[in-house]
Protein backbone atom coordinates (compact mmCIF):
# COMPACT_ATOMS: atom_id res chain seq x y z
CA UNK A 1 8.24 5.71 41.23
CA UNK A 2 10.26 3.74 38.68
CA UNK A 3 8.71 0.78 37.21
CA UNK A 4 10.99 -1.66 33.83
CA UNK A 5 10.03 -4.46 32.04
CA UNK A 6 13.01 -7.18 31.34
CA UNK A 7 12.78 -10.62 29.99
CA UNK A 8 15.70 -11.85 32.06
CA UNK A 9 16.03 -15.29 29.71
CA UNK A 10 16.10 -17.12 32.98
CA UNK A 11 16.00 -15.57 36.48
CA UNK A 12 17.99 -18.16 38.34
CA UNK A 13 21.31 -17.89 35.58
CA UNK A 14 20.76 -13.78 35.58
CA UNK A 15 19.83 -13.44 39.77
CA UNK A 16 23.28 -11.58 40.66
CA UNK A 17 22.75 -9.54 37.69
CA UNK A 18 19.18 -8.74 38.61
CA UNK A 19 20.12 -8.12 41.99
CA UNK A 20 22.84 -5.71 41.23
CA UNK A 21 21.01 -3.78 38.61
CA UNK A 22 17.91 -3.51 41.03
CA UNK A 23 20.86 -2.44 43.80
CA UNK A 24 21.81 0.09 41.60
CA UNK A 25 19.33 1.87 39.75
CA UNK A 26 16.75 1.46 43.39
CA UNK A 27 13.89 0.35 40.80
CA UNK A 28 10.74 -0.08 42.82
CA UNK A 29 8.34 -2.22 40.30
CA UNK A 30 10.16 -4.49 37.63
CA UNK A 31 8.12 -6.99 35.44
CA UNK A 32 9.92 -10.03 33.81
CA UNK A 33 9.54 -12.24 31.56
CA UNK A 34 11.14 -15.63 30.64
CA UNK A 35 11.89 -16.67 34.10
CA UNK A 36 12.54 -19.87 32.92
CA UNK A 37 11.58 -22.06 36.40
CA UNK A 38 8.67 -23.92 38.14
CA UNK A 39 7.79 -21.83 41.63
CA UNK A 40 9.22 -24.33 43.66
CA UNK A 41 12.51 -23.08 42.40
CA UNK A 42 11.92 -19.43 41.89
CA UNK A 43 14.52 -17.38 44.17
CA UNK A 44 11.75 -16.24 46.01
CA UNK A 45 14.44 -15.80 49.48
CA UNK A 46 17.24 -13.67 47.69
CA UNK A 47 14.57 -11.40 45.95
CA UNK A 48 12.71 -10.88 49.22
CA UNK A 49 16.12 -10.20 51.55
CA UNK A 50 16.46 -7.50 48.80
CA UNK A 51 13.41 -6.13 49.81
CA UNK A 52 11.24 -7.20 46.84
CA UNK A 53 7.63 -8.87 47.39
CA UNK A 54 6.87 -11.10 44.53
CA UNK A 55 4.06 -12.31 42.23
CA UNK A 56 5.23 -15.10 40.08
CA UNK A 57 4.03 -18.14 37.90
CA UNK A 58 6.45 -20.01 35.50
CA UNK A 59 7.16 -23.45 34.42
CA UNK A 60 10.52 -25.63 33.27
CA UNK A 61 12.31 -24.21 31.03
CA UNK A 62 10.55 -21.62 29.26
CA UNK A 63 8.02 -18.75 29.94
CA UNK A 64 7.18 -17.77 33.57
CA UNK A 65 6.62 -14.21 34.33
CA UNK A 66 7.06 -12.41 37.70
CA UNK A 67 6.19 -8.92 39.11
CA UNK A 68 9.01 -7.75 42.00
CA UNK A 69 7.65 -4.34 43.78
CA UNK A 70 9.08 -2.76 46.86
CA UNK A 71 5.34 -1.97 47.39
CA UNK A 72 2.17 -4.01 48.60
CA UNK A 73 0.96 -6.67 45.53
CA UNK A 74 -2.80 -6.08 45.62
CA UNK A 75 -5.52 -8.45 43.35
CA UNK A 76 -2.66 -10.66 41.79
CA UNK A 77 -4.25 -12.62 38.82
CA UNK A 78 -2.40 -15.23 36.70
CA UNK A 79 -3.19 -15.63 32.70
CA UNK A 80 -6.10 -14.56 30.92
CA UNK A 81 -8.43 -16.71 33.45
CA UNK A 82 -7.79 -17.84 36.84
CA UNK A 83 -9.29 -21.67 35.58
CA UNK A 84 -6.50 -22.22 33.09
CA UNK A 85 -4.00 -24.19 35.07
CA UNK A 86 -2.75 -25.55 32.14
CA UNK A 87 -2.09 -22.45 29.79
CA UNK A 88 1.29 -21.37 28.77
CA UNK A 89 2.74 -18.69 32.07
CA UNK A 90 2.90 -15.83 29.80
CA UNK A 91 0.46 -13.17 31.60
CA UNK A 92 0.53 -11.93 35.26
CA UNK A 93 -1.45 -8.89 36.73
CA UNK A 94 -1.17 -6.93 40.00
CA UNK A 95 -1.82 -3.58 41.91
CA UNK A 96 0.66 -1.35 42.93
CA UNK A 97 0.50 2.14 44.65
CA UNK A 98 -3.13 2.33 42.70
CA UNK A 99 -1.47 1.61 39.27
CA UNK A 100 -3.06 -1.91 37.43
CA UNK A 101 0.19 -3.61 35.74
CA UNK A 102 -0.08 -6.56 33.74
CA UNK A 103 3.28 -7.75 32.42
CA UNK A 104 3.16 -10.33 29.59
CA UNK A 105 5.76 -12.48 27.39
CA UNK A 106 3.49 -12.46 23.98
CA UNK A 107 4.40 -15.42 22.06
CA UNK A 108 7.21 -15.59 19.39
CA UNK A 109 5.38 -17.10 16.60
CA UNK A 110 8.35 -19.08 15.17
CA UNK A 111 7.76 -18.79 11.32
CA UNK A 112 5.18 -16.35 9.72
CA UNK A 113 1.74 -18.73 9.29
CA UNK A 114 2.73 -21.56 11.56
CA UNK A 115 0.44 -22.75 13.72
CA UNK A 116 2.05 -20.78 16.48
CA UNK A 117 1.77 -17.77 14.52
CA UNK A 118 -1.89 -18.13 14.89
CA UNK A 119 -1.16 -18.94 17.95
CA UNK A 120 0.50 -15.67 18.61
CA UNK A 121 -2.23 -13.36 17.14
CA UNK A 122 -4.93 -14.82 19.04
CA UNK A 123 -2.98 -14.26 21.67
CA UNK A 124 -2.85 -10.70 21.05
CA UNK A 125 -6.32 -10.48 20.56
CA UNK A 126 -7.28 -12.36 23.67
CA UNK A 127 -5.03 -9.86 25.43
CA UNK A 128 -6.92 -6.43 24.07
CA UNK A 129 -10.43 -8.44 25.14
CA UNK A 130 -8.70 -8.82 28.52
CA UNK A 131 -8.22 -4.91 28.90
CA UNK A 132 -11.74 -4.69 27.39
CA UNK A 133 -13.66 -6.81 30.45
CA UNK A 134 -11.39 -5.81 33.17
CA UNK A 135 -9.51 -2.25 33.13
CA UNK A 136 -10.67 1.37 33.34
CA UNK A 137 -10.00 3.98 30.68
CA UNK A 138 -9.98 6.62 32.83
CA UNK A 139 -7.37 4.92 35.41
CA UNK A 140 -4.26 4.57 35.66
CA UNK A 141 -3.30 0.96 33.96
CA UNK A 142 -0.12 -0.03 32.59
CA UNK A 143 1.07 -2.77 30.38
CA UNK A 144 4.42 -3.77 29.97
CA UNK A 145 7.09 -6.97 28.97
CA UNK A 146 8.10 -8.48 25.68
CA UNK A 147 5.67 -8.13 23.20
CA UNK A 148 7.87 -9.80 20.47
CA UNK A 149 6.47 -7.13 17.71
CA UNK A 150 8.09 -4.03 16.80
CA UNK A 151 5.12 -1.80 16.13
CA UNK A 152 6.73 1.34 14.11
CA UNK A 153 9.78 1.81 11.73
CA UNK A 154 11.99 3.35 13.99
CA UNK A 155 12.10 0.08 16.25
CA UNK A 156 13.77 -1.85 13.82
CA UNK A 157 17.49 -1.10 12.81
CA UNK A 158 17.07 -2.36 8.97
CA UNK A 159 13.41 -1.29 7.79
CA UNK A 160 14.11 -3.63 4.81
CA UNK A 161 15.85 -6.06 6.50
CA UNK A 162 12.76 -7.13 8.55
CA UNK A 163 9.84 -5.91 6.34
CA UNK A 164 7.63 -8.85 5.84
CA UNK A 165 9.89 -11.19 8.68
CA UNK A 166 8.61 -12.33 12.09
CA UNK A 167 8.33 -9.36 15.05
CA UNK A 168 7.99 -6.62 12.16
CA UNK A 169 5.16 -8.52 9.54
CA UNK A 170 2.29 -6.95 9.12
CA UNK A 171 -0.52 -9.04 10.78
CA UNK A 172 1.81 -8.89 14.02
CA UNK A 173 2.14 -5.03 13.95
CA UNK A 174 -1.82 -4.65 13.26
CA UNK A 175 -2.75 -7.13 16.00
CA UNK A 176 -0.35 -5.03 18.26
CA UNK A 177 -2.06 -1.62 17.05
CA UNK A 178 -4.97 -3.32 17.73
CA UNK A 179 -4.13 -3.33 21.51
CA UNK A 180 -2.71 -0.03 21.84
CA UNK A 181 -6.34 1.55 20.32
CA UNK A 182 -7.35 0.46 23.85
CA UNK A 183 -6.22 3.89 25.29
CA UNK A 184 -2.58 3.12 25.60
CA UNK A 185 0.29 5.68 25.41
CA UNK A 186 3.63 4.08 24.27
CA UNK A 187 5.43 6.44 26.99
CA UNK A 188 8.91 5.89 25.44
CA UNK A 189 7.85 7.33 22.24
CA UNK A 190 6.01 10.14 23.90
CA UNK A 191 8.94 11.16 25.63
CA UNK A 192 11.53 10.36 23.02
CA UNK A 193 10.06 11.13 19.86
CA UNK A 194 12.00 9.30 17.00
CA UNK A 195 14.87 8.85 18.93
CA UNK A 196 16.07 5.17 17.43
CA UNK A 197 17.21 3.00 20.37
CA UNK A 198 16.83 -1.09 20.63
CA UNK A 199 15.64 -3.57 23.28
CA UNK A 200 16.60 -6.67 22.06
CA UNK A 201 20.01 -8.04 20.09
CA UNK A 202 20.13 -11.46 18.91
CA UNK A 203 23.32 -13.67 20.23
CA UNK A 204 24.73 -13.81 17.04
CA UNK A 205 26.82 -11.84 14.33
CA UNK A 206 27.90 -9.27 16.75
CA UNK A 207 24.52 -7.79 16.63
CA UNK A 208 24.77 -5.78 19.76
CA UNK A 209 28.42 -4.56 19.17
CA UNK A 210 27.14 -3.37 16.11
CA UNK A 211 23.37 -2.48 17.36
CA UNK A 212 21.14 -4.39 14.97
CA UNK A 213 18.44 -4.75 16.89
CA UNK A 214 14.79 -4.11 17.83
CA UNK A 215 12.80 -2.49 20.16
CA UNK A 216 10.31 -5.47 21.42
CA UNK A 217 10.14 -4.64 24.65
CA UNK A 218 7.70 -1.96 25.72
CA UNK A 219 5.58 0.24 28.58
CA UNK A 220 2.27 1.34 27.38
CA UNK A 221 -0.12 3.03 30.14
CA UNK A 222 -3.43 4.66 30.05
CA UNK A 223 -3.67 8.69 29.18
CA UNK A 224 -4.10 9.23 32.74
CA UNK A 225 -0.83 7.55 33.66
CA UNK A 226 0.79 8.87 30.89
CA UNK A 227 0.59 12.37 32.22
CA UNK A 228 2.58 11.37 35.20
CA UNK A 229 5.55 9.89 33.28
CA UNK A 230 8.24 12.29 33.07
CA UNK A 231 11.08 9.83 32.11
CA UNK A 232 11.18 6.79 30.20
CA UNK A 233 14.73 4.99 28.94
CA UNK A 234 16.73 1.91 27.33
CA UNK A 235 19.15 0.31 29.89
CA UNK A 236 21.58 -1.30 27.98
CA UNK A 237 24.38 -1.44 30.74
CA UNK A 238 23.02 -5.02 31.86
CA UNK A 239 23.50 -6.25 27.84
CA UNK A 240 27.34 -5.40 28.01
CA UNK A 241 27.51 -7.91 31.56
CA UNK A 242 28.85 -11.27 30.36
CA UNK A 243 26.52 -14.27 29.92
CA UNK A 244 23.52 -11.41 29.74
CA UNK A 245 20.18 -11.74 28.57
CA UNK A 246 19.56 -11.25 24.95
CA UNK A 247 17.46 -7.82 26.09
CA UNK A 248 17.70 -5.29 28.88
CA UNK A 249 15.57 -3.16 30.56
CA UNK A 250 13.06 -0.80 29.60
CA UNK A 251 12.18 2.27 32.82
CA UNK A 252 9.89 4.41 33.08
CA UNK A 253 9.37 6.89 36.31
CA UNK A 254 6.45 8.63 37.35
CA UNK A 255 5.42 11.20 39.47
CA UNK A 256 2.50 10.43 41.80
């Protein structure tokens, strides 16, 4: 069973690319982020005639998150709470095949200290309560989207470069440890070791040509699930396409 994570940077400008990478790789789960729409306009028709049921909930112009599985969506929730109609669509949940995913698009955080940076590590904190209340250690639980923090060294291309900046400070890479202490298992590093590979390139300065970028996007999954994973990757095919999204796709397969 192969499950990603990719904040698509707007669904309905990417759809043909979705569709064709989801053609060609025959992913079964994928969780994005950034879907950029209200549901009335969500492509709901050309992901289903794909064969893809869908959990979504977005709004104009930025956020949204979806979850597309060729499987049955079981217990969908939406945000941290199903009473806040009004919060930011950054956080949806769902069973598949036995296996609790809850794909999230933590916030940015604009400048270090903002208010949104606040914001942001609240967030993250709300998110580790969330696991807290609601998820099983001992089952098999995976989280997964953009976490816009790039937890260790080795996920950022200039360790210098970003030391002390926004995604790599260290308030942001604490709040995300924070999380992880849960139970989870960041599967690409258990299955990679230090192997230095990137998620997300900025638009500008030819950072992907010349691969200055950071790994943001993640799969984390309890130490159960963990032991079925026996393959976890960075697509970057989809980040050569013109007009792509400023990151690509993060897989991991498991054996069930």
């Amino acid at each position: 069973m192969k499950i990603a994570t990719w904040n698509v940077n707007s669904i309905n400008v990417r759809l043909e690319q979705l569709l064709t990478w989801l053609k060609d790789t025959q992913t079964d789960v994928i969780c994005l982020q950034e879907t950029k729409t209200v549901d009335d306009n969500f492509p709901y028709e050309a992901i289903e005639n794909a064969g893809y049921k869908v959990a979504f909930t977005g709004e104009k112009s930025y956020n949204g998150v979806a979850i597309l599985s060729k499987f049955e969506l079981e217990d969908v929730k939406k945000n941290f709470h199903d009473d806040e109609l009004d919060a930011p669509k950054r956080l949806i949940a769902a069973t598949v095949n036995g296996i609790r995913i809850v794909n999230t698009y933590i916030p940015n955080g604009t400048e270090l200290w903002s208010d949104k940076f606040k914001f942001k590590l609240d967030w993250i904190q709300r998110l580790r309560r969330k696991f807290d209340e609601t998820c099983d250690l001992d089952g098999d639980v995976l989280l997964c989207g953009d976490f816009n923090v790039a937890p260790e060294e080795l996920d950022v291309w200039n360790v210098k470069a970003w030391e002390g900046k926004l995604h790599f400070s260290k308030p942001e890479r604490a709040a995300i440890h924070h999380v992880k202490q849960w139970g989870f298992v960041d599967v690409f590093r258990q299955l990679n070791g230090d192997l230095k590979e990137f998620s997300w390139w900025n638009y500008r300065e030819g950072a992907f040509q010349r691969n200055h970028g950071l790994r943001i996007d993640h799969i984390w999954t309890s130490k159960s699930l963990a032991k079925k994973c026996v393959a976890c990757w960075i697509d970057r095919t989809p980040r050569e396409w013109e007009r792509p999204s400023d990151h690509t796709p993060v897989v991991a397969e498991f054996k069930l």
